[in-house]
Structures are given as C-alpha cells and as structure tokens.
N, C-alpha and C. Protein backbone atom coordinates (compact mmCIF):
# COMPACT_ATOMS: atom_id res chain seq x y z
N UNK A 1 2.36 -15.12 37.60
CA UNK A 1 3.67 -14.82 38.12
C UNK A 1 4.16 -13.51 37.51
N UNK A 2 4.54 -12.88 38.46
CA UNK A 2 4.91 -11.10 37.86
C UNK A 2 6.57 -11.62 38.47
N UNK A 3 7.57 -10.70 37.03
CA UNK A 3 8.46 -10.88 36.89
C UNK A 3 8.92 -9.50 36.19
N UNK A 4 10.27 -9.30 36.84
CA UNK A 4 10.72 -7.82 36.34
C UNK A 4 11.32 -8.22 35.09
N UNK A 5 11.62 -8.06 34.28
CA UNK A 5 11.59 -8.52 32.96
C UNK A 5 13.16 -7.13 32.45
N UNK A 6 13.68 -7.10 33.47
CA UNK A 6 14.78 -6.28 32.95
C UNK A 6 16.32 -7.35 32.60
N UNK A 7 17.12 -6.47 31.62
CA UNK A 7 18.22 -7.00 31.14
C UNK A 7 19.06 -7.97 32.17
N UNK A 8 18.88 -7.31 33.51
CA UNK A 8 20.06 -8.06 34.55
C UNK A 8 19.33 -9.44 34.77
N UNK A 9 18.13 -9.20 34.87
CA UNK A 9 17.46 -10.23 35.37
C UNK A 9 17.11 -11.81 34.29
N UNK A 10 17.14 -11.19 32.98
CA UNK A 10 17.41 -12.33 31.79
C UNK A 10 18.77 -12.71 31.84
N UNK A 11 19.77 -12.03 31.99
CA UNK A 11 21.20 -12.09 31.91
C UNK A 11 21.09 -12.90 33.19
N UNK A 12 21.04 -12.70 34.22
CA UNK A 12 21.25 -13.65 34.91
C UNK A 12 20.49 -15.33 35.17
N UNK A 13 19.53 -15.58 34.67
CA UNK A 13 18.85 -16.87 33.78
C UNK A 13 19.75 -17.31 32.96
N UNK A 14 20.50 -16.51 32.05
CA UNK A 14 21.43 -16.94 31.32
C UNK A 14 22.43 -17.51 31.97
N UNK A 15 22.99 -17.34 33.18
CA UNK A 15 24.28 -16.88 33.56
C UNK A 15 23.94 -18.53 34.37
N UNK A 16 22.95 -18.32 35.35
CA UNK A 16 22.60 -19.43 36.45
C UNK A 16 22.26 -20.90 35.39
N UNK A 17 21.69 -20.86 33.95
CA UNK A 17 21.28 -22.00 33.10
C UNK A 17 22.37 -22.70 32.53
N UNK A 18 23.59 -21.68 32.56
CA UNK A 18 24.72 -22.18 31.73
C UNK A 18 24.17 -22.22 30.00
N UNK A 19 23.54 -21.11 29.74
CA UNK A 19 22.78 -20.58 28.22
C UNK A 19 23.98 -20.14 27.89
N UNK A 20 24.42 -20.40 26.52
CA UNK A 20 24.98 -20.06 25.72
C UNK A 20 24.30 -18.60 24.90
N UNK A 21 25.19 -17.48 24.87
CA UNK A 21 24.16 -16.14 24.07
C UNK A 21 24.45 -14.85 25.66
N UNK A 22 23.87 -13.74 25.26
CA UNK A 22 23.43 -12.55 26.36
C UNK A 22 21.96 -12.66 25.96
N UNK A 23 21.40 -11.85 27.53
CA UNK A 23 20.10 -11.15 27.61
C UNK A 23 19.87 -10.48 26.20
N UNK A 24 20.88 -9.75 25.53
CA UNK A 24 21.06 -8.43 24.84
C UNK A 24 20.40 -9.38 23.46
N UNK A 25 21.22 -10.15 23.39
CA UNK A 25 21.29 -11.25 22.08
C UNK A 25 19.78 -12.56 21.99
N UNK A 26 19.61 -12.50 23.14
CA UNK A 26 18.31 -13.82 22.97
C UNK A 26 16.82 -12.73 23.18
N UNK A 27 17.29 -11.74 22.90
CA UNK A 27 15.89 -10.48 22.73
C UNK A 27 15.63 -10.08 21.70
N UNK A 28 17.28 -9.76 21.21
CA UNK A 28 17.00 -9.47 19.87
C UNK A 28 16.52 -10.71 18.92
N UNK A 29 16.80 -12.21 18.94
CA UNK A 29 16.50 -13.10 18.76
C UNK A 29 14.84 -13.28 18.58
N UNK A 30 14.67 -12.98 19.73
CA UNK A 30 12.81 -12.92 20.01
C UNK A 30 11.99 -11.70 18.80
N UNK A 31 12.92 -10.68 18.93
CA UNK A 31 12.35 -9.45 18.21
C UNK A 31 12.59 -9.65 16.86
N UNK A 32 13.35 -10.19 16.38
CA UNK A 32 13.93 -10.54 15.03
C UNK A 32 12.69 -11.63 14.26
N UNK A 33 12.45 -12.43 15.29
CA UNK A 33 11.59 -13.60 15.07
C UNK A 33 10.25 -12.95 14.84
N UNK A 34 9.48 -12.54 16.22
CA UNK A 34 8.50 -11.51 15.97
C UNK A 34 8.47 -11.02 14.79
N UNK A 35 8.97 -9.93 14.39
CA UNK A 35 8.96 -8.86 13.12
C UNK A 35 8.87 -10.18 12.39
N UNK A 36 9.33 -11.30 11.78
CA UNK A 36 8.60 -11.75 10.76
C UNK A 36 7.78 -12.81 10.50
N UNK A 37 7.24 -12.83 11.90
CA UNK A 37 5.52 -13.23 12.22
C UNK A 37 5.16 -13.20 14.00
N UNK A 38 4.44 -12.57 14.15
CA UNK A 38 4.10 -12.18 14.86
C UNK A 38 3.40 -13.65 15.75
N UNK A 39 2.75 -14.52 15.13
CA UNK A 39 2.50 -15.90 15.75
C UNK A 39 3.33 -16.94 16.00
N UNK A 40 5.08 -16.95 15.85
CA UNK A 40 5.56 -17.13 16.04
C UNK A 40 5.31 -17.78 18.10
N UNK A 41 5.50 -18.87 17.64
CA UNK A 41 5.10 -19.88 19.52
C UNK A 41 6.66 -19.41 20.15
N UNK A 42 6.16 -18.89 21.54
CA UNK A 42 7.38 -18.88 21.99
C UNK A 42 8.17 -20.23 22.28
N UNK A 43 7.33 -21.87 22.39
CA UNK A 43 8.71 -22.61 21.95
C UNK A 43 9.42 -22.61 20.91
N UNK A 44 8.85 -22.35 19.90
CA UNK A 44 9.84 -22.40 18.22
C UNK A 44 10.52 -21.65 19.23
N UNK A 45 10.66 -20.26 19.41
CA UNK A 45 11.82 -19.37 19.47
C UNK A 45 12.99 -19.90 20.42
N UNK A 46 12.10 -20.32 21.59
CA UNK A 46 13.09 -21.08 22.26
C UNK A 46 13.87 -21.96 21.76
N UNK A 47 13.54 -23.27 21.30
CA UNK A 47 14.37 -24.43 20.15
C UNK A 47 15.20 -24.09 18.99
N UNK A 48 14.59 -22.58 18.75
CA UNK A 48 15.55 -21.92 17.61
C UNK A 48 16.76 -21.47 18.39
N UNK A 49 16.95 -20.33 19.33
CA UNK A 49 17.66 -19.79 19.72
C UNK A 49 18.76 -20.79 20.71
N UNK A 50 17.54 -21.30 21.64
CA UNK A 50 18.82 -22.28 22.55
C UNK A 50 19.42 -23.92 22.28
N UNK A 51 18.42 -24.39 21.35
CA UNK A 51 18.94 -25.40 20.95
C UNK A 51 18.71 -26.62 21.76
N UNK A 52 19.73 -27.51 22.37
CA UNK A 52 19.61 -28.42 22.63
C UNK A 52 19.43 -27.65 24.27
N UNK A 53 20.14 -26.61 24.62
CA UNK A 53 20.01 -25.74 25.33
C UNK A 53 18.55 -25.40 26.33
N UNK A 54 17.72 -25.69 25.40
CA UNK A 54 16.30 -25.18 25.49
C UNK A 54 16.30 -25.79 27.06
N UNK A 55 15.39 -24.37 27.48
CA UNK A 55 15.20 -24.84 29.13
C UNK A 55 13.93 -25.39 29.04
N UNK A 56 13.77 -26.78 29.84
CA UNK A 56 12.76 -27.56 30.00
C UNK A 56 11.57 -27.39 30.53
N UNK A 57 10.02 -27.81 30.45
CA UNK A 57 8.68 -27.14 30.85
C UNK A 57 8.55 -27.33 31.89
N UNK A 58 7.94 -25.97 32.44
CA UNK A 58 7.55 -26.24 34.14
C UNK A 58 8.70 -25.47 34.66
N UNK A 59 10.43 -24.99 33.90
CA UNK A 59 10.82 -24.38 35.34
C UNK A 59 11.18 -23.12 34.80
N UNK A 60 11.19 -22.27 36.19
CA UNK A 60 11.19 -21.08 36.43
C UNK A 60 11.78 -20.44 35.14
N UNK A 61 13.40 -20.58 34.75
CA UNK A 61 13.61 -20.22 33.82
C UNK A 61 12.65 -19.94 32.32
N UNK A 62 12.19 -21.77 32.25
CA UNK A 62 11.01 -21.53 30.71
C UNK A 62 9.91 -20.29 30.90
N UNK A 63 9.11 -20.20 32.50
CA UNK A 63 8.09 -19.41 32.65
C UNK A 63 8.68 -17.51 32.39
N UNK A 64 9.93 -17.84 32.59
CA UNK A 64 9.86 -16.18 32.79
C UNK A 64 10.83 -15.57 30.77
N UNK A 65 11.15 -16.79 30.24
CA UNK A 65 11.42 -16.51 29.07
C UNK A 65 9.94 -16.50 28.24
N UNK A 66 9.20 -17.12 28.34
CA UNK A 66 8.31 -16.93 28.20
C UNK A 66 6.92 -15.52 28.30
N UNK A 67 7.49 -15.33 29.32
CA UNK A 67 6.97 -14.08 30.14
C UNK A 67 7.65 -12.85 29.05
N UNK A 68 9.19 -13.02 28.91
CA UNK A 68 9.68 -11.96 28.35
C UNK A 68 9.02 -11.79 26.39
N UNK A 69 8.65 -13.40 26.26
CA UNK A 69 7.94 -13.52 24.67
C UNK A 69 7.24 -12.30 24.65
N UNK A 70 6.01 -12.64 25.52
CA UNK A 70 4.28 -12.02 25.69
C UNK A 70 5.08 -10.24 25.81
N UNK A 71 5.62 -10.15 26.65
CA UNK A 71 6.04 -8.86 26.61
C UNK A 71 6.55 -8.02 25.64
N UNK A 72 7.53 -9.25 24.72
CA UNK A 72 7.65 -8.43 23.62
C UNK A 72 7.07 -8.19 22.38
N UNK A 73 6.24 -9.18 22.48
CA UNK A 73 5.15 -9.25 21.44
C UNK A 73 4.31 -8.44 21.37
N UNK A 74 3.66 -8.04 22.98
CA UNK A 74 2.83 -7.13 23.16
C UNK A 74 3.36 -5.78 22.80
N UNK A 75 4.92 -5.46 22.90
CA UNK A 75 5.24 -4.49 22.43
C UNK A 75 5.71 -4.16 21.20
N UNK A 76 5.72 -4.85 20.29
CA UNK A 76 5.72 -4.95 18.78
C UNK A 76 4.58 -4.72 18.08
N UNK A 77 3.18 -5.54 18.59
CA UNK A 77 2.35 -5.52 18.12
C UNK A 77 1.22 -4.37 18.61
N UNK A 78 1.35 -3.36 20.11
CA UNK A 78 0.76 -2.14 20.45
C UNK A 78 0.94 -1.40 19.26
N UNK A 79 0.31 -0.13 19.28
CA UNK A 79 0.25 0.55 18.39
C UNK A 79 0.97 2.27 18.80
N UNK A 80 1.33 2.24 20.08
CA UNK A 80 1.68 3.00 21.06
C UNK A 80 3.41 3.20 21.10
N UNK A 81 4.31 2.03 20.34
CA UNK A 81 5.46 2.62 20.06
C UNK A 81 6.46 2.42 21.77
N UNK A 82 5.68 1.24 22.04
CA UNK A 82 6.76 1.07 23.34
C UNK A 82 7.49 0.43 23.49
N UNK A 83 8.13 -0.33 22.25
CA UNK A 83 8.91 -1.49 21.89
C UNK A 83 10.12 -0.63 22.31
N UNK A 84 11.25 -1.47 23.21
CA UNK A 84 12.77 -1.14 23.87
C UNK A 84 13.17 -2.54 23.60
N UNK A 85 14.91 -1.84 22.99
CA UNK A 85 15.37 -3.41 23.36
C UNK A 85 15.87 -3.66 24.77
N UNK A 86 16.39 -5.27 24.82
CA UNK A 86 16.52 -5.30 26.16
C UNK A 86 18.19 -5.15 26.67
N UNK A 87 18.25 -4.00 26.82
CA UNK A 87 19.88 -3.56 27.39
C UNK A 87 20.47 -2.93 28.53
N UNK A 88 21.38 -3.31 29.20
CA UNK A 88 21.93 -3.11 30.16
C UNK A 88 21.19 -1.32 30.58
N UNK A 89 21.30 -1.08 31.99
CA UNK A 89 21.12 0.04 31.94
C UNK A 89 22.15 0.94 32.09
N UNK A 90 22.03 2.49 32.42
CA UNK A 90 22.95 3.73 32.59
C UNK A 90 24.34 3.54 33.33
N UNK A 91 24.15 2.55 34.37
CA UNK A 91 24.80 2.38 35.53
C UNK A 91 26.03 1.58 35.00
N UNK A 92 26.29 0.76 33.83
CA UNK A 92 27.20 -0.36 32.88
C UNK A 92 27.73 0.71 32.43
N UNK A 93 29.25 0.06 32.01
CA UNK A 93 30.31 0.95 31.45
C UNK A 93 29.71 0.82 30.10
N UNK A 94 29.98 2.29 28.82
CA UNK A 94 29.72 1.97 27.76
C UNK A 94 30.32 1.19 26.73
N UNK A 95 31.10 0.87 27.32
CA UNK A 95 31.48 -0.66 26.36
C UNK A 95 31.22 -1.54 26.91
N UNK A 96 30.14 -1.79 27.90
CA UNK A 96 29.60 -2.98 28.01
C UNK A 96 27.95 -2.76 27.67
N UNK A 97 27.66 -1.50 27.79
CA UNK A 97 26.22 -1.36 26.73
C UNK A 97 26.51 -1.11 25.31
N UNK A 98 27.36 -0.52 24.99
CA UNK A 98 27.61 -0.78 23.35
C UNK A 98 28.16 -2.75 23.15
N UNK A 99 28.44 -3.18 23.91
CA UNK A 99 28.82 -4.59 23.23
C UNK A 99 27.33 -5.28 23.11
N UNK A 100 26.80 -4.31 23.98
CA UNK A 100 25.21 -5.08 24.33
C UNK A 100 24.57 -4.83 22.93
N UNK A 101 24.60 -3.93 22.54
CA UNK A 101 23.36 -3.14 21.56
C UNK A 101 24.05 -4.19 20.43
N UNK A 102 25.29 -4.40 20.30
CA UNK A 102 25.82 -5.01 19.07
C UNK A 102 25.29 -6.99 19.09
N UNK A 103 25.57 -7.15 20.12
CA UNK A 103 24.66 -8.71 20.44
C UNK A 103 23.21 -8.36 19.79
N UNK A 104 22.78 -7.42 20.45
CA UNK A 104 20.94 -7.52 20.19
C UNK A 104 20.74 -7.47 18.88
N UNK A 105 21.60 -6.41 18.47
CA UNK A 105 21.29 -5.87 16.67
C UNK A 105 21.81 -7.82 15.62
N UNK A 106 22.37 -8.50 16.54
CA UNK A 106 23.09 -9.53 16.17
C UNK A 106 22.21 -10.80 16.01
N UNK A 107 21.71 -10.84 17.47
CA UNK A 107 20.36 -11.89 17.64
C UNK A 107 19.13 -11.47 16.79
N UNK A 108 19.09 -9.84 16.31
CA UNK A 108 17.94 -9.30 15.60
C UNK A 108 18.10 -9.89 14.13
N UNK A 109 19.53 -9.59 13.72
CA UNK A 109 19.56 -10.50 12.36
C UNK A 109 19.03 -11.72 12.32
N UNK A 110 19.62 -12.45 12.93
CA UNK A 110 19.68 -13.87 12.98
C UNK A 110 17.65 -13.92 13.34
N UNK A 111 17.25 -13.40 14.66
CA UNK A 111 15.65 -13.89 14.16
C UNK A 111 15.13 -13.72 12.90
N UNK A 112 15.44 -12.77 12.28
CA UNK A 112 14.81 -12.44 10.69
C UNK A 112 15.19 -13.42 9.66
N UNK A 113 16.14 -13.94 10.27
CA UNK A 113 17.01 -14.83 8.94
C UNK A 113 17.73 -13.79 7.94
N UNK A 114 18.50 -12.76 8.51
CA UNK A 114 18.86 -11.50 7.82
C UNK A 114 20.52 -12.37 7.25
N UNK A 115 20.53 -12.02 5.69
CA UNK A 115 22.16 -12.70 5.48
C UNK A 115 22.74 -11.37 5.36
N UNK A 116 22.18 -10.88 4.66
CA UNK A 116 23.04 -9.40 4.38
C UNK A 116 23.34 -9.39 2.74
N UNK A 117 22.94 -10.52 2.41
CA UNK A 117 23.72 -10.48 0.94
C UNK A 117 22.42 -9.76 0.03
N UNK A 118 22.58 -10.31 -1.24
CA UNK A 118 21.25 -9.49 -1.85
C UNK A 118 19.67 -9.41 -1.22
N UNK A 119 19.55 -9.52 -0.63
CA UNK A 119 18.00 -9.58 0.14
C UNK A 119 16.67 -8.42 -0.26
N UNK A 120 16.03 -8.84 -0.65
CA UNK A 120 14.74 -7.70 -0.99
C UNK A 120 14.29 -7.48 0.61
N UNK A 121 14.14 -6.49 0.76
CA UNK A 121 13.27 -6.42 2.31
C UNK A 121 12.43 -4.92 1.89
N UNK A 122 10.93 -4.80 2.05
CA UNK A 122 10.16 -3.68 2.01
C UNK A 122 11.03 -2.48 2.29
N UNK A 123 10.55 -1.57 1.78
CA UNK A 123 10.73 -0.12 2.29
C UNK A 123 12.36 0.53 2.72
N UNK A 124 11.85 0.87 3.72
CA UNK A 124 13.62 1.23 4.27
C UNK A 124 13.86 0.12 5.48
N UNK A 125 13.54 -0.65 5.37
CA UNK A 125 14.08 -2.18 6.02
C UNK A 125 15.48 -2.58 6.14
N UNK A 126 15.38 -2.51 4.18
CA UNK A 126 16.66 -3.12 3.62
C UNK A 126 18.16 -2.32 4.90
N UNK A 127 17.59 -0.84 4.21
CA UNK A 127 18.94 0.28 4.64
C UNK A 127 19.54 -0.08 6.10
N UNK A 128 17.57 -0.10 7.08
CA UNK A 128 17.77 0.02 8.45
C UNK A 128 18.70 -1.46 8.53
N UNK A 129 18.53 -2.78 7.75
CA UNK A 129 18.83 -3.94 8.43
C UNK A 129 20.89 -3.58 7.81
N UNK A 130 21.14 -2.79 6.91
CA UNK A 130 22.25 -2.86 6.76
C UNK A 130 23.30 -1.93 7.51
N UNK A 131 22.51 -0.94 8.58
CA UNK A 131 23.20 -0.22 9.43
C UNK A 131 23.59 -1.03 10.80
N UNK A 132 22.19 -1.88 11.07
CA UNK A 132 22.01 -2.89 12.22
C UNK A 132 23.37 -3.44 12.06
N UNK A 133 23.71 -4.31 10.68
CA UNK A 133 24.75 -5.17 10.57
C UNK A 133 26.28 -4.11 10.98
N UNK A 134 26.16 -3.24 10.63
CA UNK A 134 27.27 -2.02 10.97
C UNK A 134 26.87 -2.06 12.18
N UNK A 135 26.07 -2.23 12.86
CA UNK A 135 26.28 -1.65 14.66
C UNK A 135 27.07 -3.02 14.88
N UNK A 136 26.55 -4.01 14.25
CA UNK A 136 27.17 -5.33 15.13
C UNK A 136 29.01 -5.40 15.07
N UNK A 137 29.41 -4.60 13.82
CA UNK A 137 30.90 -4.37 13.51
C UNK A 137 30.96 -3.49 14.24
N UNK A 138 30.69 -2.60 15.06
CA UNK A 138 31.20 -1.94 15.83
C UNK A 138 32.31 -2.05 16.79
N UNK A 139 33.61 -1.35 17.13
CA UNK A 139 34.68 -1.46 17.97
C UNK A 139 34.63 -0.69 19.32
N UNK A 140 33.92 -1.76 20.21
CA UNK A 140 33.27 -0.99 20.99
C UNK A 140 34.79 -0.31 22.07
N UNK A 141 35.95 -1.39 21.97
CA UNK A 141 37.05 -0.74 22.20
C UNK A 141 37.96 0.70 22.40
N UNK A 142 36.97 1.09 21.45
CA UNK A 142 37.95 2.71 21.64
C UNK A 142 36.37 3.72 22.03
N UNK A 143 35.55 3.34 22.68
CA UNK A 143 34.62 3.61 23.23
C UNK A 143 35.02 5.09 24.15
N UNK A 144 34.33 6.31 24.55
CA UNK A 144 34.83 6.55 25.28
C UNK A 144 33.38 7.38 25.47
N UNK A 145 33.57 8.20 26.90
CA UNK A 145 32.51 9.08 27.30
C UNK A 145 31.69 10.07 26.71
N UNK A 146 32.95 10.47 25.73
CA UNK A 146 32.20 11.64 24.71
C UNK A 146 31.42 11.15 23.60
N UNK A 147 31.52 9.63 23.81
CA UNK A 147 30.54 8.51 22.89
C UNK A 147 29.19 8.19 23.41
N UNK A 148 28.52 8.57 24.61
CA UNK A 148 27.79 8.44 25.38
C UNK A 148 26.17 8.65 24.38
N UNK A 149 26.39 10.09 23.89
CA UNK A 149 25.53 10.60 22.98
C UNK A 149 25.06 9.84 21.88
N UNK A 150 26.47 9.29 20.67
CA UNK A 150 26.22 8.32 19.95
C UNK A 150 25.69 7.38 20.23
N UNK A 151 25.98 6.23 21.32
CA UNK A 151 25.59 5.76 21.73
C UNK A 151 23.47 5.94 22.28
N UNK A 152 23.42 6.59 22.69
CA UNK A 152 21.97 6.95 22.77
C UNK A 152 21.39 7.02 21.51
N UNK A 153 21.80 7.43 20.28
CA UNK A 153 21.07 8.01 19.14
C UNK A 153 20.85 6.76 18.62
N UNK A 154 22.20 5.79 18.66
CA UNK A 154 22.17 4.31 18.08
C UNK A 154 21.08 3.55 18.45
N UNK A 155 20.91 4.06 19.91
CA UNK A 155 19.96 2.75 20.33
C UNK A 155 18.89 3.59 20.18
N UNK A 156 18.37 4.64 20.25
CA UNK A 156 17.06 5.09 19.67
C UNK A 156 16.63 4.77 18.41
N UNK A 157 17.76 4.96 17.31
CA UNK A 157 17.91 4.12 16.04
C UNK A 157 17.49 3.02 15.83
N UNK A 158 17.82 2.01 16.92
CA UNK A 158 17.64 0.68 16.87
C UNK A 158 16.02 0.42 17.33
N UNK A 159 15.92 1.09 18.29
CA UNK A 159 14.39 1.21 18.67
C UNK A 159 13.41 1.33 17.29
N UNK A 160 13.63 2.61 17.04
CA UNK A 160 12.89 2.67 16.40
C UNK A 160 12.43 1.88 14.46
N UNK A 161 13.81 1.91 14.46
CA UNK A 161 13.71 1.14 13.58
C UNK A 161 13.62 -0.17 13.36
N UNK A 162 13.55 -1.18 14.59
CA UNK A 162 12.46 -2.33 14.57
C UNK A 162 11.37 -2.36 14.39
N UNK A 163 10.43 -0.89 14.78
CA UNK A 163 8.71 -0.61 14.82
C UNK A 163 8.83 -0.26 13.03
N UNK A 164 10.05 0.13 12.55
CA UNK A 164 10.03 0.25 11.23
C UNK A 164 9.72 -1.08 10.20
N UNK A 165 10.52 -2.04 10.36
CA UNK A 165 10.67 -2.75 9.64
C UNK A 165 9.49 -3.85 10.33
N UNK A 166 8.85 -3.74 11.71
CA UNK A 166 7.54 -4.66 12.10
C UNK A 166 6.66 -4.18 11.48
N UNK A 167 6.45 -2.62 11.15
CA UNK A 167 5.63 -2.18 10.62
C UNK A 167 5.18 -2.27 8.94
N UNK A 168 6.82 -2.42 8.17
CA UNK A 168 6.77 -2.65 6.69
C UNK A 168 6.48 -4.18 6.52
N UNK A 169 6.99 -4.82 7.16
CA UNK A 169 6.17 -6.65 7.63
C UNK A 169 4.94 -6.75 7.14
N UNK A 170 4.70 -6.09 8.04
CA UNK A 170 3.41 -6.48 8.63
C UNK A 170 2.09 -5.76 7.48
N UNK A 171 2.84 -4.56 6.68
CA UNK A 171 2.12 -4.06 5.64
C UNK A 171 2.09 -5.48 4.29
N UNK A 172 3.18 -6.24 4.57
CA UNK A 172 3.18 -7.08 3.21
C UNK A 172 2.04 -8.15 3.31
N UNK A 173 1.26 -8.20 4.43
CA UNK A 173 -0.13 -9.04 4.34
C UNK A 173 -1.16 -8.30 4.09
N UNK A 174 -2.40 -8.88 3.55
CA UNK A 174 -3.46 -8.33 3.43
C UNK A 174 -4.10 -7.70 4.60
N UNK A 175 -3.93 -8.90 5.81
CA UNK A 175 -4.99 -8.52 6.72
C UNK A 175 -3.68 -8.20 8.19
N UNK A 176 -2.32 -8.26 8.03
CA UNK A 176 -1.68 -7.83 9.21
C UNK A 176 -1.68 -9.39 9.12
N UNK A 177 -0.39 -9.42 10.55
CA UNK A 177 -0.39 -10.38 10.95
C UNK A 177 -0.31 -10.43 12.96
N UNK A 178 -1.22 -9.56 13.18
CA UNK A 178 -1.61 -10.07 14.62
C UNK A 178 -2.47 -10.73 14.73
C-alpha cells in the first residue's frame, strides 16, 4: 500500500480517529523514540504515544502509521541526511507552522524521555535538546511575516539537529544500533 505520508494526511487520521496529539507531535514522538533506539517496534511507539487510543490491527489508520514508522526510520537511519520533520506546508499561516514545529520539538522530547533537568546527553545533544525545549516555549502569537526567515532557520535547526543527536546515539554503542 503506497501512501502519501505528508503532514495533512497524518493530521487528518488524527482528526477522522478522534487521536488525541497533531501530525506535528506524534512524529516527533516517533523521531524522539527512534534516536534512542532505532529497533524500537512501531507498536511500542504506538501504545506509548496513543495509549488506550492506540488504533487497532488491520485498519487503515494502524497500516499507514505504520507506514509513516518505516519511513522515518529509514530516514534516520540513511546515511544521506534526508530526515524532515513532519510539518504543515508553505501554504499554512505561520502561526500555524510555528505552533507545528513547537508540538514536534514537544513529541521529540517526550520520545527521548527528555526532562530537561540535569541530564547527561553526548556531545552537543545536551545544548541542541535545550534549544528544542525553547522552540516548544515559543509565542507563536506575535508571529509575523518578517518571521518567515526565522522560522525556516528553526526548522532547518530542528532538522538537522535530530541527525545530530541520532548520530551522537548511535556513536554511544559499539556496533551502532541499526
């Protein structure tokens, strides 16, 4: 089953399941989880994230959250740097893609088990996971057009610095963990 695997299209699974969370937020969830193991079953993630919530085997919904796992896994674990989070596109007002980026950076904590308080995390992990927590305080309220830019740099930020901290992970095993 081929499935477009874009933000509107998880968001709306969400929307039609009566899921508690955004697209923005149950990705970062997935990606959060990923980065700190990569074998991570996409039911754990599911039972973690939705709870009692969890959509049941066999329907459409489970197959294409599922679908979105493999996808992001595959893009965490390439070596090619094509990991995106999953956010609204160009066409959304920017305070409804900045509220987005702040869910994802939100669900990203929470997969890691990120508290924020004293935490050892490799490398520049620590820094990147304490800016993440600053995107999620963000007031996306006084948002405006000439924010457009910021906005881009943030989420390139965010991009990239998930392949950061999958990458310092993934250095703390001997043999990797794909």
């Amino acid at each position: 089953m081929s499935v477009d695997l874009d933000f509107d299209t998880i968001q709306d699974l969400m929307i039609r399941g009566e899921l508690s969370g955004s697209a923005a937020e149950v990705h970062g969830h997935l990606s959060g989880m990923l980065c700190m193991d990569t074998a991570t079953d996409p039911a754990q993630w599911l039972e973690d994230f939705f709870g009692d919530e969890t959509p049941p085997e066999g329907e459409y919904d489970r197959e294409t959250f599922e679908a979105l796992y493999r996808q992001t896994r595959r893009q965490l674990t390439d070596t090619d740097f094509s990991f995106q989070p999953l956010l609204p596109d160009d066409q959304e007002s920017l305070d409804s893609r900045a509220l987005a980026l702040g869910e994802w950076c939100h669900g990203f904590l929470q997969g890691l088990g990120y508290s924020g308080e004293t935490s050892e995390w490799p490398g520049e992990s620590n820094e990147i996971l304490r800016d993440f927590l600053e995107i999620v305080r963000l007031d996306v309220q006084t948002a405006e057009d000439a924010d457009e830019e910021a906005y881009a740099e943030l989420t390139e930020y965010v991009r990239v610095g998930v392949q950061v901290i999958q990458s310092e992970l993934d250095a703390m095993t001997p043999e990797g963990r794909h």
